[in-house]
C-alpha atoms as a PDB file:
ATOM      1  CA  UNK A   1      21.023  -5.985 -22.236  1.00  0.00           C
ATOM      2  CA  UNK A   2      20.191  -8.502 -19.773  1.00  0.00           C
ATOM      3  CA  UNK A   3      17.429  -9.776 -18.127  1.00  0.00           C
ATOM      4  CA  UNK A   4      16.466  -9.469 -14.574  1.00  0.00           C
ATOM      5  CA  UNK A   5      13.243 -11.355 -12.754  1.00  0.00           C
ATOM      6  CA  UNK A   6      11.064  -9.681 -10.419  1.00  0.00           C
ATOM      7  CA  UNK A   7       8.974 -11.725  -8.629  1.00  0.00           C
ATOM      8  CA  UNK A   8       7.166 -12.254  -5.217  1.00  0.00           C
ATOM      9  CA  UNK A   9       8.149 -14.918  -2.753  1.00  0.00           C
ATOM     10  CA  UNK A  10       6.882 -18.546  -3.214  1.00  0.00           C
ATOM     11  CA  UNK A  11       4.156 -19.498  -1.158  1.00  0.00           C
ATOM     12  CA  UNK A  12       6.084 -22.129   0.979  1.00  0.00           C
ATOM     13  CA  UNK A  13       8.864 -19.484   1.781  1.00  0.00           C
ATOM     14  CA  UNK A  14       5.806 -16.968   3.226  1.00  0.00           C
ATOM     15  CA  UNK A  15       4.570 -20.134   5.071  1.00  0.00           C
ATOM     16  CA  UNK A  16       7.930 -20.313   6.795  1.00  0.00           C
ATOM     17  CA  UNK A  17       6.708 -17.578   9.252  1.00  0.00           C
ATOM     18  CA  UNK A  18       3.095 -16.942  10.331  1.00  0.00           C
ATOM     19  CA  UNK A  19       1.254 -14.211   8.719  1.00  0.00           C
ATOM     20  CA  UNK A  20       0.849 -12.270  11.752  1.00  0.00           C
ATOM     21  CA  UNK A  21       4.559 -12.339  12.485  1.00  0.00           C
ATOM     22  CA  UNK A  22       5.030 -11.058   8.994  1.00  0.00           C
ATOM     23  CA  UNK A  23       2.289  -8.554   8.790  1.00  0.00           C
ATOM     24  CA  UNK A  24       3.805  -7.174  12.644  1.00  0.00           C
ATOM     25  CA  UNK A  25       7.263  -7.108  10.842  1.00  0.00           C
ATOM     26  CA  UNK A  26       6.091  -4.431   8.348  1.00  0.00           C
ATOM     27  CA  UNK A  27       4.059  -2.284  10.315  1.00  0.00           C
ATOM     28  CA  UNK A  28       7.039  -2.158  13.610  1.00  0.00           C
ATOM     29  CA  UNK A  29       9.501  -1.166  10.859  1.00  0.00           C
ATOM     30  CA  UNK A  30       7.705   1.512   9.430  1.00  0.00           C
ATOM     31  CA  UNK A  31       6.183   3.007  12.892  1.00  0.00           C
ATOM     32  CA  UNK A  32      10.214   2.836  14.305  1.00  0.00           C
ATOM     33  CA  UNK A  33      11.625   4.816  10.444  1.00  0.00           C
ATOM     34  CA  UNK A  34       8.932   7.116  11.719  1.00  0.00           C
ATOM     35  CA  UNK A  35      10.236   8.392  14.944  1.00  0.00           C
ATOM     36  CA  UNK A  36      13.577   9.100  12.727  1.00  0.00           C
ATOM     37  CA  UNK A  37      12.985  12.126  11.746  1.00  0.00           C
ATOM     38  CA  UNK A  38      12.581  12.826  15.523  1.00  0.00           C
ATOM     39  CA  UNK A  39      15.599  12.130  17.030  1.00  0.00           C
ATOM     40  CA  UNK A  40      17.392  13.695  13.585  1.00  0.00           C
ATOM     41  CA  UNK A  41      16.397  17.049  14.696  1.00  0.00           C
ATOM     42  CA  UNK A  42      17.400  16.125  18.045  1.00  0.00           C
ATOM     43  CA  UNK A  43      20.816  15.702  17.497  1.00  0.00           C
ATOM     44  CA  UNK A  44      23.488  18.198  18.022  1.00  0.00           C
ATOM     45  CA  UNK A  45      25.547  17.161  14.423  1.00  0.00           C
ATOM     46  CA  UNK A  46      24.630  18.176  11.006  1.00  0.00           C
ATOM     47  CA  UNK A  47      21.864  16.106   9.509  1.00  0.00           C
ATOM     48  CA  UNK A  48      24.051  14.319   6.704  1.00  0.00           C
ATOM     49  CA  UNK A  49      26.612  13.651  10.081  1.00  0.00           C
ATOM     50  CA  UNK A  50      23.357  11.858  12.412  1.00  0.00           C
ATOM     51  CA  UNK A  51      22.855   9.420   8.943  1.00  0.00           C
ATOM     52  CA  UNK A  52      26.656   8.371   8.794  1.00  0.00           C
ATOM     53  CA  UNK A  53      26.479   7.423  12.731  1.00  0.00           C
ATOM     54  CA  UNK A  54      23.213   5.942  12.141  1.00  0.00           C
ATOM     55  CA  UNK A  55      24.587   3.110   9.741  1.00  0.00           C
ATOM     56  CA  UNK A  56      28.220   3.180  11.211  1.00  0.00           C
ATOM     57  CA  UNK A  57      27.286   2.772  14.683  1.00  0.00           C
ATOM     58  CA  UNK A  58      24.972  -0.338  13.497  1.00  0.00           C
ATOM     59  CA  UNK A  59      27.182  -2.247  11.189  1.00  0.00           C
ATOM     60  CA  UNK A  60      29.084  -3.924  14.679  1.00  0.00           C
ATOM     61  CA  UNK A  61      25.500  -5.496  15.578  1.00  0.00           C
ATOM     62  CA  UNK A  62      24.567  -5.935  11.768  1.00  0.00           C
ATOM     63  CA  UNK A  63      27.462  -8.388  11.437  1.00  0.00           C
ATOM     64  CA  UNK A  64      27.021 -10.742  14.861  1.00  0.00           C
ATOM     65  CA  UNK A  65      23.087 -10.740  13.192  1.00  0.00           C
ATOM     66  CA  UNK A  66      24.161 -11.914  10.246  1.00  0.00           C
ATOM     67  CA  UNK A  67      26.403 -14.369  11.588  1.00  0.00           C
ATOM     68  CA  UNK A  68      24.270 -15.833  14.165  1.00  0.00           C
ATOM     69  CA  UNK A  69      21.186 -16.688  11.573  1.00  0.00           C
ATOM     70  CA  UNK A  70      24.241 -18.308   9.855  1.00  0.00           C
ATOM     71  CA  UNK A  71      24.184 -15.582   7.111  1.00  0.00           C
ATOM     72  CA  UNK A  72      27.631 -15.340   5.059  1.00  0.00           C
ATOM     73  CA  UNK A  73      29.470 -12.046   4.430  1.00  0.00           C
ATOM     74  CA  UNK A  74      31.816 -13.146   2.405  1.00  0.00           C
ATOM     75  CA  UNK A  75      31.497 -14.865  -1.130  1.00  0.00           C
ATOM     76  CA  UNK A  76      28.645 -12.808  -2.681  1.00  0.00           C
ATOM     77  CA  UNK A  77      28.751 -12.836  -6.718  1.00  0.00           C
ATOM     78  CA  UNK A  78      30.222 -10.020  -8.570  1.00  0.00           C
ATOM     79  CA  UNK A  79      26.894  -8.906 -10.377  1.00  0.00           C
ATOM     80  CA  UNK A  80      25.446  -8.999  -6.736  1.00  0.00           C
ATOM     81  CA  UNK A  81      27.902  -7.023  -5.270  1.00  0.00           C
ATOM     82  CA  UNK A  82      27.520  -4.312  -8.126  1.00  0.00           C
ATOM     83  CA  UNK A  83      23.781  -3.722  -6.904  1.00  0.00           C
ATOM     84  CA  UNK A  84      24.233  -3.496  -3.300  1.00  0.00           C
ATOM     85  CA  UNK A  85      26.944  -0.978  -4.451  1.00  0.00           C
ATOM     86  CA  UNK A  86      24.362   0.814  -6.081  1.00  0.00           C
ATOM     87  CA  UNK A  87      21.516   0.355  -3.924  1.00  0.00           C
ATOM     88  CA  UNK A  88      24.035   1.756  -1.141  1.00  0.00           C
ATOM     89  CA  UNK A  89      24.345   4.771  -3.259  1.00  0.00           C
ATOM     90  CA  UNK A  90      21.138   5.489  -3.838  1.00  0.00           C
ATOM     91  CA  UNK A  91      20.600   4.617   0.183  1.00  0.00           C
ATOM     92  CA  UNK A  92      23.167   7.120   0.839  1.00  0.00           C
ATOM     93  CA  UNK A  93      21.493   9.667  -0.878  1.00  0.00           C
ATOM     94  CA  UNK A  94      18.084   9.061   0.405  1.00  0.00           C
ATOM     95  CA  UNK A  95      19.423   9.378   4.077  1.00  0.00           C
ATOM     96  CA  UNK A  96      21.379  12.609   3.662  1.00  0.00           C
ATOM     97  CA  UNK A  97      18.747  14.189   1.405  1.00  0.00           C
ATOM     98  CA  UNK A  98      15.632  13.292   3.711  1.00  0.00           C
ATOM     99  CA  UNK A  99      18.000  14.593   6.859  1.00  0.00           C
ATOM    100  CA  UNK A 100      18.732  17.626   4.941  1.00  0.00           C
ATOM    101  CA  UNK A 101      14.866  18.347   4.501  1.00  0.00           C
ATOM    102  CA  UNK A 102      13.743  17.059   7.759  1.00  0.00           C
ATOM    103  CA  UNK A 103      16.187  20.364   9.484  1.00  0.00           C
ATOM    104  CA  UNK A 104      14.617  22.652   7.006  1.00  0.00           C
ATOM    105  CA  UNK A 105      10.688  21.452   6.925  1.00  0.00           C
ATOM    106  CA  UNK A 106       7.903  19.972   9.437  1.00  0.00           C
ATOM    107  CA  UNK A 107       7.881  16.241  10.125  1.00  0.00           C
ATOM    108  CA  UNK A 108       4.862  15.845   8.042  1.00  0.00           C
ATOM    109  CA  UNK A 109       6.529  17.201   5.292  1.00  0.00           C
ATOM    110  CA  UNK A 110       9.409  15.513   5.607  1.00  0.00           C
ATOM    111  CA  UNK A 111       8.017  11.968   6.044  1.00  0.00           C
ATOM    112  CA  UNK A 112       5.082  12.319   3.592  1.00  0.00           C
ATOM    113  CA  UNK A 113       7.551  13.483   0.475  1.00  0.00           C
ATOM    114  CA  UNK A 114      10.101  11.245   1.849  1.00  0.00           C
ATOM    115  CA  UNK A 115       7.422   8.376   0.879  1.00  0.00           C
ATOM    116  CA  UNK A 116       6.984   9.666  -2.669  1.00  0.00           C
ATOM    117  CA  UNK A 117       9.142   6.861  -4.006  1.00  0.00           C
ATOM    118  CA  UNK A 118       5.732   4.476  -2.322  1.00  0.00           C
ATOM    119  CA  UNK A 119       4.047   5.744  -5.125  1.00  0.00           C
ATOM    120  CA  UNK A 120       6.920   4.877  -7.568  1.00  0.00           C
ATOM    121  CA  UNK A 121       6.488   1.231  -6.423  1.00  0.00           C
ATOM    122  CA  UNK A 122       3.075   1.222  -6.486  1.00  0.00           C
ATOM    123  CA  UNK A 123       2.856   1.713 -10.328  1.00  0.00           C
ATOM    124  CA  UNK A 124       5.985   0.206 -11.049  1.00  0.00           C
ATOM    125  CA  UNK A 125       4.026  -3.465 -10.077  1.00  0.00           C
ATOM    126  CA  UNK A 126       1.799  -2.816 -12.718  1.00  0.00           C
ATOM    127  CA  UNK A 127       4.331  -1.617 -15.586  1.00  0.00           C
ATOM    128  CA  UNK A 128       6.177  -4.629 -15.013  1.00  0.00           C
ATOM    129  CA  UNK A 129       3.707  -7.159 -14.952  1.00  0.00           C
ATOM    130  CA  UNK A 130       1.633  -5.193 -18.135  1.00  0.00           C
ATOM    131  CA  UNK A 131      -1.004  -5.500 -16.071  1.00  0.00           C
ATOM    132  CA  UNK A 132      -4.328  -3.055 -14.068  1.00  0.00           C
ATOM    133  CA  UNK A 133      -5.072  -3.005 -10.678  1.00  0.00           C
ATOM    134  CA  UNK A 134      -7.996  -5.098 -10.253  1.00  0.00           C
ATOM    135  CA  UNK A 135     -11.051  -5.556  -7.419  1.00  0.00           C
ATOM    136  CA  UNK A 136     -10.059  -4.421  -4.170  1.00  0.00           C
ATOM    137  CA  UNK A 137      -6.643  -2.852  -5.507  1.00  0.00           C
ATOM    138  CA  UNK A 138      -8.341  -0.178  -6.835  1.00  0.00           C
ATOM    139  CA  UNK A 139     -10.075   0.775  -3.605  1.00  0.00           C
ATOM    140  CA  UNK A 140      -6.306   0.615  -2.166  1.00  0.00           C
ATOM    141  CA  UNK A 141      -4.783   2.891  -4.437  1.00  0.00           C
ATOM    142  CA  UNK A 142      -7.951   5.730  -4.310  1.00  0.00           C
ATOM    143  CA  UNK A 143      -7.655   5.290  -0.438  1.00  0.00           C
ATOM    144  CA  UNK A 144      -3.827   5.755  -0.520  1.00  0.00           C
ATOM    145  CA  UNK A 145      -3.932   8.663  -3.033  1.00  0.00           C
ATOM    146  CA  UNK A 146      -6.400  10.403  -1.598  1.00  0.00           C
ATOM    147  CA  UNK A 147      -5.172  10.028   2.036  1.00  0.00           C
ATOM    148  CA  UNK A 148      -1.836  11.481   0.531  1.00  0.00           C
ATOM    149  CA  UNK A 149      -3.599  14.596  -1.031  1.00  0.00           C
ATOM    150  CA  UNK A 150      -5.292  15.333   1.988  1.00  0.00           C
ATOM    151  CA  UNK A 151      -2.544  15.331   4.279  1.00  0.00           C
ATOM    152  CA  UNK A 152      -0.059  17.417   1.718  1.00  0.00           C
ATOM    153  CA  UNK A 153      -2.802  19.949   1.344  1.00  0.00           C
ATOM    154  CA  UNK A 154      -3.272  20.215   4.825  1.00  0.00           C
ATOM    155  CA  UNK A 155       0.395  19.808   6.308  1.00  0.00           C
ATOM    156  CA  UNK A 156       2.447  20.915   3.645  1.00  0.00           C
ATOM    157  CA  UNK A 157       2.676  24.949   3.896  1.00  0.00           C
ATOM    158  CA  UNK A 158       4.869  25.612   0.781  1.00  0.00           C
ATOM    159  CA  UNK A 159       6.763  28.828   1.764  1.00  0.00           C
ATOM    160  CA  UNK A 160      10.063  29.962   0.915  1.00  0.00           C
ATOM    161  CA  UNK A 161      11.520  28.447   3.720  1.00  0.00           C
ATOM    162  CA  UNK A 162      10.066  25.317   3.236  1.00  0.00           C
ATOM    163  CA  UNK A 163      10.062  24.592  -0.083  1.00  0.00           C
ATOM    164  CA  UNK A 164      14.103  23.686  -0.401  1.00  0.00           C
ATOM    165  CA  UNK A 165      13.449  20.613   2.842  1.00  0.00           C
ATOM    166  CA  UNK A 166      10.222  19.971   0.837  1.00  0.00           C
ATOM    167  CA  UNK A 167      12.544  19.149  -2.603  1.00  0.00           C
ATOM    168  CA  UNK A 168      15.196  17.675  -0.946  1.00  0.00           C
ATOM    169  CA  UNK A 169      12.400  15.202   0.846  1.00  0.00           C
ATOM    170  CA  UNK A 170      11.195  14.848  -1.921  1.00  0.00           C
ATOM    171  CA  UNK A 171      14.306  13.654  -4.100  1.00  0.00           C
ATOM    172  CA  UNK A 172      14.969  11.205  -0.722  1.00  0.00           C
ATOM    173  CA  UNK A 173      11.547   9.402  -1.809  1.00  0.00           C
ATOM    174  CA  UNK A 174      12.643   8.882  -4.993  1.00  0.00           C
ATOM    175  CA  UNK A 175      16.295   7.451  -4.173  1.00  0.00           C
ATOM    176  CA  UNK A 176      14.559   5.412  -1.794  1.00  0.00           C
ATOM    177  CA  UNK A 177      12.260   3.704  -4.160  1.00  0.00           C
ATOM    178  CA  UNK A 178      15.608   3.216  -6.218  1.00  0.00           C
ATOM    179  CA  UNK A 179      17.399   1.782  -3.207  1.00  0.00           C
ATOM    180  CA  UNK A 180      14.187  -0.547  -2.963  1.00  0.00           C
ATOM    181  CA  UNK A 181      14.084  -1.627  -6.594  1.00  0.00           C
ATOM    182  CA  UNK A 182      17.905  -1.918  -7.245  1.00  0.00           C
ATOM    183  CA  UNK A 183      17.998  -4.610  -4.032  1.00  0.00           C
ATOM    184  CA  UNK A 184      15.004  -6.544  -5.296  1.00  0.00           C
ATOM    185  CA  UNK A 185      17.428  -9.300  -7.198  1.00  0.00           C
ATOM    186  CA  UNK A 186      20.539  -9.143  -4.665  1.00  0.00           C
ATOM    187  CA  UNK A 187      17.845 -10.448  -2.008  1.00  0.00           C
ATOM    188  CA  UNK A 188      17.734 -13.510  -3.781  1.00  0.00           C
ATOM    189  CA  UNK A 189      21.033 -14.476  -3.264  1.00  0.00           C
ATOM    190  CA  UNK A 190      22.080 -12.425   0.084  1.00  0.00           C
ATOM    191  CA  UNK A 191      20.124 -12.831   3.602  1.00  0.00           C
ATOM    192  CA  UNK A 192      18.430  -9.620   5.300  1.00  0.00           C
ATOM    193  CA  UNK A 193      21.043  -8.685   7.846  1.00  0.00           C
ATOM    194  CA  UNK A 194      24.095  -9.760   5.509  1.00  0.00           C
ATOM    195  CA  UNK A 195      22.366  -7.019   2.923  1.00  0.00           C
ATOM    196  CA  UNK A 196      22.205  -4.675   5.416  1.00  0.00           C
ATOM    197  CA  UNK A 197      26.014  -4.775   6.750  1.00  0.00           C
ATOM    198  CA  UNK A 198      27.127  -4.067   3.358  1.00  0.00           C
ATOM    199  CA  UNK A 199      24.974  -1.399   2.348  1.00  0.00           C
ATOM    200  CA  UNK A 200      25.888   0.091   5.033  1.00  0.00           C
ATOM    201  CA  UNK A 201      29.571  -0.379   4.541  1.00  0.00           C
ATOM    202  CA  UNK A 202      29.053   0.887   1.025  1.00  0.00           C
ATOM    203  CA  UNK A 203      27.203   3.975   2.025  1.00  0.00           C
ATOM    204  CA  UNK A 204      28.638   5.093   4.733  1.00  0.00           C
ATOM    205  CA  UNK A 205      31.848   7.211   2.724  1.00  0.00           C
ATOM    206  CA  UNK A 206      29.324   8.447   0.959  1.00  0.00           C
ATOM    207  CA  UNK A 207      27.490   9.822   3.579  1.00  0.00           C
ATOM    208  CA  UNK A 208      30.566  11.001   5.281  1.00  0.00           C
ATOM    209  CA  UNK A 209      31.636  12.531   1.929  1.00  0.00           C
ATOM    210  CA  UNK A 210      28.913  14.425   2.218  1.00  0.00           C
ATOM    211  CA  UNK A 211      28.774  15.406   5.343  1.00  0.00           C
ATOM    212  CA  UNK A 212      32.063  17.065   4.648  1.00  0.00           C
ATOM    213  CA  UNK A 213      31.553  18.846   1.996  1.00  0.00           C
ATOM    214  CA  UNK A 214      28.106  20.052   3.605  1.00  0.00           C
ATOM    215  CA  UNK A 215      30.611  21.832   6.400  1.00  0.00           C
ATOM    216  CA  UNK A 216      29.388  20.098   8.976  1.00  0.00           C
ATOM    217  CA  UNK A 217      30.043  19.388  12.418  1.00  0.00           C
ATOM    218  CA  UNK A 218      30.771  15.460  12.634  1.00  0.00           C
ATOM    219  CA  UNK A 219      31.437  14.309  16.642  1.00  0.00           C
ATOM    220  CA  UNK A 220      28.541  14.943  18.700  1.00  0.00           C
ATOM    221  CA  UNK A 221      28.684  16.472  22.241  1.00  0.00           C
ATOM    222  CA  UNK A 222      25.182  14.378  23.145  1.00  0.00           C
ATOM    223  CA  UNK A 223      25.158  11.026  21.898  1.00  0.00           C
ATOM    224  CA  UNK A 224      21.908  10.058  23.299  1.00  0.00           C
ATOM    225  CA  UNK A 225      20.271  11.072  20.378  1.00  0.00           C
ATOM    226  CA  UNK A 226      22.591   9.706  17.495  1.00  0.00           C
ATOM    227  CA  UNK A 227      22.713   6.226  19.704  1.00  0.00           C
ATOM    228  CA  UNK A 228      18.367   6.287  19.810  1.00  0.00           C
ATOM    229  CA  UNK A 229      18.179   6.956  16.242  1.00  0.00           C
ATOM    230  CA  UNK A 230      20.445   4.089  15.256  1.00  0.00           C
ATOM    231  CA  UNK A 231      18.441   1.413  17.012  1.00  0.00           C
ATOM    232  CA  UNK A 232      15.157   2.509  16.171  1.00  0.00           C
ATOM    233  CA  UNK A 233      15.803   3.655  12.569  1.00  0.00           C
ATOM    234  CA  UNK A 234      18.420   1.471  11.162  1.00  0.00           C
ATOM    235  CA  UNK A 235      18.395  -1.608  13.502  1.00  0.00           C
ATOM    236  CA  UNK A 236      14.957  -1.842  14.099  1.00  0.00           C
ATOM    237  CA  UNK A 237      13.200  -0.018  11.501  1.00  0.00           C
ATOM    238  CA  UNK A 238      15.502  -0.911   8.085  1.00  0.00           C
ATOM    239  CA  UNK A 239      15.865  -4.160   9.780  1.00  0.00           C
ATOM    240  CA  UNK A 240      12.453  -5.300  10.016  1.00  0.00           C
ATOM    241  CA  UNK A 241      12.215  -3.561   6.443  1.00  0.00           C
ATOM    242  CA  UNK A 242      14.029  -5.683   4.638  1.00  0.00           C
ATOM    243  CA  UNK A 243      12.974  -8.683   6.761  1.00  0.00           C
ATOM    244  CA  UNK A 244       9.651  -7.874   5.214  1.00  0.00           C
ATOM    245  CA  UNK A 245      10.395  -6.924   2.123  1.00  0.00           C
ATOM    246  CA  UNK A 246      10.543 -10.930   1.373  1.00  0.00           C
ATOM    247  CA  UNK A 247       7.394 -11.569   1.940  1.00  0.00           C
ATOM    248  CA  UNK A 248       5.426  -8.758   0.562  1.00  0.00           C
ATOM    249  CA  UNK A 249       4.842  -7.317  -3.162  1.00  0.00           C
ATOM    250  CA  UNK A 250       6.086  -4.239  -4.217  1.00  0.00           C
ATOM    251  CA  UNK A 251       2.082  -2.910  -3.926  1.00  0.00           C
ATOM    252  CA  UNK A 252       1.940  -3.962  -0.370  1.00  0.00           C
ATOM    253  CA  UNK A 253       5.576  -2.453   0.428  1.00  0.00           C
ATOM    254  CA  UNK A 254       4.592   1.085  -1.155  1.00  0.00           C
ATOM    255  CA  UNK A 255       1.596   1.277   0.529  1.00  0.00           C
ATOM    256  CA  UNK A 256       2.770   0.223   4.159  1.00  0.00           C
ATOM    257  CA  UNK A 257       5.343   3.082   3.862  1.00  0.00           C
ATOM    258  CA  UNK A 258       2.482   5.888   3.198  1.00  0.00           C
ATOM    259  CA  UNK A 259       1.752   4.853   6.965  1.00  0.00           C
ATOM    260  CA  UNK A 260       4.840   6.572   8.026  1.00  0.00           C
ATOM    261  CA  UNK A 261       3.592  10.384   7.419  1.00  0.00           C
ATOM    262  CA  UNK A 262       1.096   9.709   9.845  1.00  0.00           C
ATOM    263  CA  UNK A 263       3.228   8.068  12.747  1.00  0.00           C
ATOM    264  CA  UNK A 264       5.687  11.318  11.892  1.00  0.00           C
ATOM    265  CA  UNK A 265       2.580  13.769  11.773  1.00  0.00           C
ATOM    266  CA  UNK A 266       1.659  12.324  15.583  1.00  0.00           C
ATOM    267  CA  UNK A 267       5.061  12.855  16.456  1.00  0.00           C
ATOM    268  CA  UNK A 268       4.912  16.716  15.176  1.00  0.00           C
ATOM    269  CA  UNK A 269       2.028  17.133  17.506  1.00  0.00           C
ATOM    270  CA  UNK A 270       3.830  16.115  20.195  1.00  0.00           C
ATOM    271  CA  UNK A 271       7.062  17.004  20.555  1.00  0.00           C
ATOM    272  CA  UNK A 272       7.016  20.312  18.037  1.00  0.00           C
ATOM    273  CA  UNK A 273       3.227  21.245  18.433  1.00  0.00           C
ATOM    274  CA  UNK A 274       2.497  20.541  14.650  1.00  0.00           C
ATOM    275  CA  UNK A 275      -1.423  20.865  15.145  1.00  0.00           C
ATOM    276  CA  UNK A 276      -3.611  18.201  13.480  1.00  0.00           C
ATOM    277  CA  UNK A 277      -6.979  18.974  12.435  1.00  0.00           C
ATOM    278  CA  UNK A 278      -9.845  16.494  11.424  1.00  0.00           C
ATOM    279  CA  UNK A 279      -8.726  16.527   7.825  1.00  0.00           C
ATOM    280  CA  UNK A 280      -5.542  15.600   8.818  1.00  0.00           C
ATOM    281  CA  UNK A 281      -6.879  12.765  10.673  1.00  0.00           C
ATOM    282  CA  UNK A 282      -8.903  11.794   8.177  1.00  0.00           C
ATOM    283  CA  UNK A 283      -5.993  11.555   5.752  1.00  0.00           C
ATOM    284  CA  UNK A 284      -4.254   9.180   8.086  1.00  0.00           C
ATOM    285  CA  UNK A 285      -7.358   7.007   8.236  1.00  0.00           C
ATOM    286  CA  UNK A 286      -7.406   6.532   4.375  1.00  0.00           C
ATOM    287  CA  UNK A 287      -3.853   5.552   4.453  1.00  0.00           C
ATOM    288  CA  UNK A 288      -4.794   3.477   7.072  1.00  0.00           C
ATOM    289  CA  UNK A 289      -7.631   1.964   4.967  1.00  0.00           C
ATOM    290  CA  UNK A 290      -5.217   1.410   2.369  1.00  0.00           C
ATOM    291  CA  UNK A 291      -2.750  -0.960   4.114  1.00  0.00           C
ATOM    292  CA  UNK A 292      -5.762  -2.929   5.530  1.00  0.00           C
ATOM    293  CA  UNK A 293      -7.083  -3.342   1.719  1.00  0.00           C
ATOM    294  CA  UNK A 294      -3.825  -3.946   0.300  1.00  0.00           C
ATOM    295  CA  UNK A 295      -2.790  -6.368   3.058  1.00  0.00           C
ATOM    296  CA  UNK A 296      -6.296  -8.170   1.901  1.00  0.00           C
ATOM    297  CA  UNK A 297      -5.740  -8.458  -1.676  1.00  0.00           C
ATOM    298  CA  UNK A 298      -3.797 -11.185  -3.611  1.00  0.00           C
ATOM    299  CA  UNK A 299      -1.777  -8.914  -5.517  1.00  0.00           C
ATOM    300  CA  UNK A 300       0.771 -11.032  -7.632  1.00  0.00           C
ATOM    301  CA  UNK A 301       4.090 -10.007  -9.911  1.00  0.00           C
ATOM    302  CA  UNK A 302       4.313 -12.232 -12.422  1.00  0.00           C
ATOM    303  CA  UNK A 303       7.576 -13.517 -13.559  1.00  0.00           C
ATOM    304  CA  UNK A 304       7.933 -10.621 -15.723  1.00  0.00           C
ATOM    305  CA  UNK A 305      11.213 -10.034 -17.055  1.00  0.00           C
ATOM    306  CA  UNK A 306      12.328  -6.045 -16.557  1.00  0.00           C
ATOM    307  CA  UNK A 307      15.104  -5.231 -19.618  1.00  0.00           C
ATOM    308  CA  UNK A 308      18.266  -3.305 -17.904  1.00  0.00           C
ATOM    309  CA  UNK A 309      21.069  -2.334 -19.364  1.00  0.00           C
END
């Protein structure tokens, strides 16, 4: 057994970019993994296919990043190379399950029990650090909860032809919060955009692995939509991600992503005519309600240690 540390940045690294900056960070990368889903359906590949162009297509501008914030590819320690290969695993899996769903269900759907693994995160802060949401993180949680229930009663229509993109959505969330938990100490010790060009080297013969063995049809006839989805979903959106995820708590980070089923339920209305009603809207403005609280509160992780094997 060994012992791993998670913890949330010091104060003086946080005070290395204004709070605004930081706070604008999170919310652009979760409004641009939003419109995903989108251009997914879009796309005239199989779903497993659009996620291997979306990281191989990005790993080109994912390495001049690195270098040019004077990030190094090379030299990473073993141990930390053994979780980004995992965390690219469980990446891999999250993208070609969460396409799979989002052919097969609406973009509520999709989104909203893609997020699941928020929820994961959420209660993981508190089973690490021993600890109960206090104050104001209570009101957080109830608003985030309860904006979730609302919106999965009212959006998600479980049929028989939904319910197989509901569970595949569904394990996506929860290979996502892995992917999120398994990179938590490999941060430490590799920059944003250097973490990001080898998870995606990593996961992309998974994906295409996949892909294969899902049947499906790889080159694309209309790139417009395979090209749109890398920039806004993995350059932009998993880029600002993991910028943010720096800065942030794990509470925060869960939370901010329940903001993505709404951005995703806007873009069902639309482009797909996925009606909203008032309790749908109201849903969204609890999650709303939620970020603003939990951006608010002075949630802390403790330097608890988390036993792995």
């Amino acid at each position: 057994m060994s012992n791993s540390t998670a913890t949330i940045p010091s104060r003086k690294e946080s005070n290395n970019w204004p709070r605004w900056v930081l706070v604008a960070a999170l919310l652009a990368g979760n409004i641009a993994l939003a419109t995903g889903p989108w251009f997914v359906r879009l796309a005239d590949t199989g779903p497993v296919s659009a996620a291997f162009w979306r990281l191989f297509l990005a790993i080109p501008f994912l390495v001049l990043l690195a270098r040019g914030t004077g990030q190094a590819l090379s030299g990473i320690p073993r141990k930390t190379l053994m979780l980004v290969v995992l965390g690219a695993i469980a990446f891999a899996l999250d993208l070609s399950s969460w396409h799979i769903g989002i052919e097969k269900t609406r973009l509520g759907n999709a989104t909203l029990f893609g997020n699941a693994g928020s929820i994961v995160l959420l209660f993981w802060t508190f089973i690490i650090t021993r600890t109960l949401p206090k104050g104001m993180e209570w009101l957080a949680i109830i608003f985030a909860l309860g904006g979730a229930a609302i919106l999965m009663g009212r959006s998600l229509e479980i049929s028989t032809a939904t319910l197989i993109g509901d569970l595949f959505c569904l394990a996506a969330g929860l290979f996502y919060a892995v992917y999120l938990l398994t990179l938590q100490d490999a941060r430490k010790n590799i920059g944003a955009w250097s973490l990001l060009v080898w998870v995606s080297i990593f996961a992309c013969p998974v994906i295409l692995a996949l892909a294969l063995l899902n049947g499906e049809l790889i080159w694309p006839t209309n790139w417009t939509p395979i090209v749109t989805l890398v920039v806004t979903s993995q350059l932009i959106g998993q880029g600002l991600l993991v910028f943010s995820l720096r800065h942030f708590p794990p509470l925060i980070i869960g939370l901010a992503l329940l903001t993505q089923p709404a951005v995703a339920a806007l873009i069902g209305y639309a482009q797909f005519g996925e009606v909203l009603l008032p309790m749908d809207v109201f849903g969204m403005v609890l999650l709303g309600g939620a970020l603003v609280v939990a951006k608010s509160t002075k949630a802390k992780v403790a330097n608890a240690p988390v036993n792995r094997p």
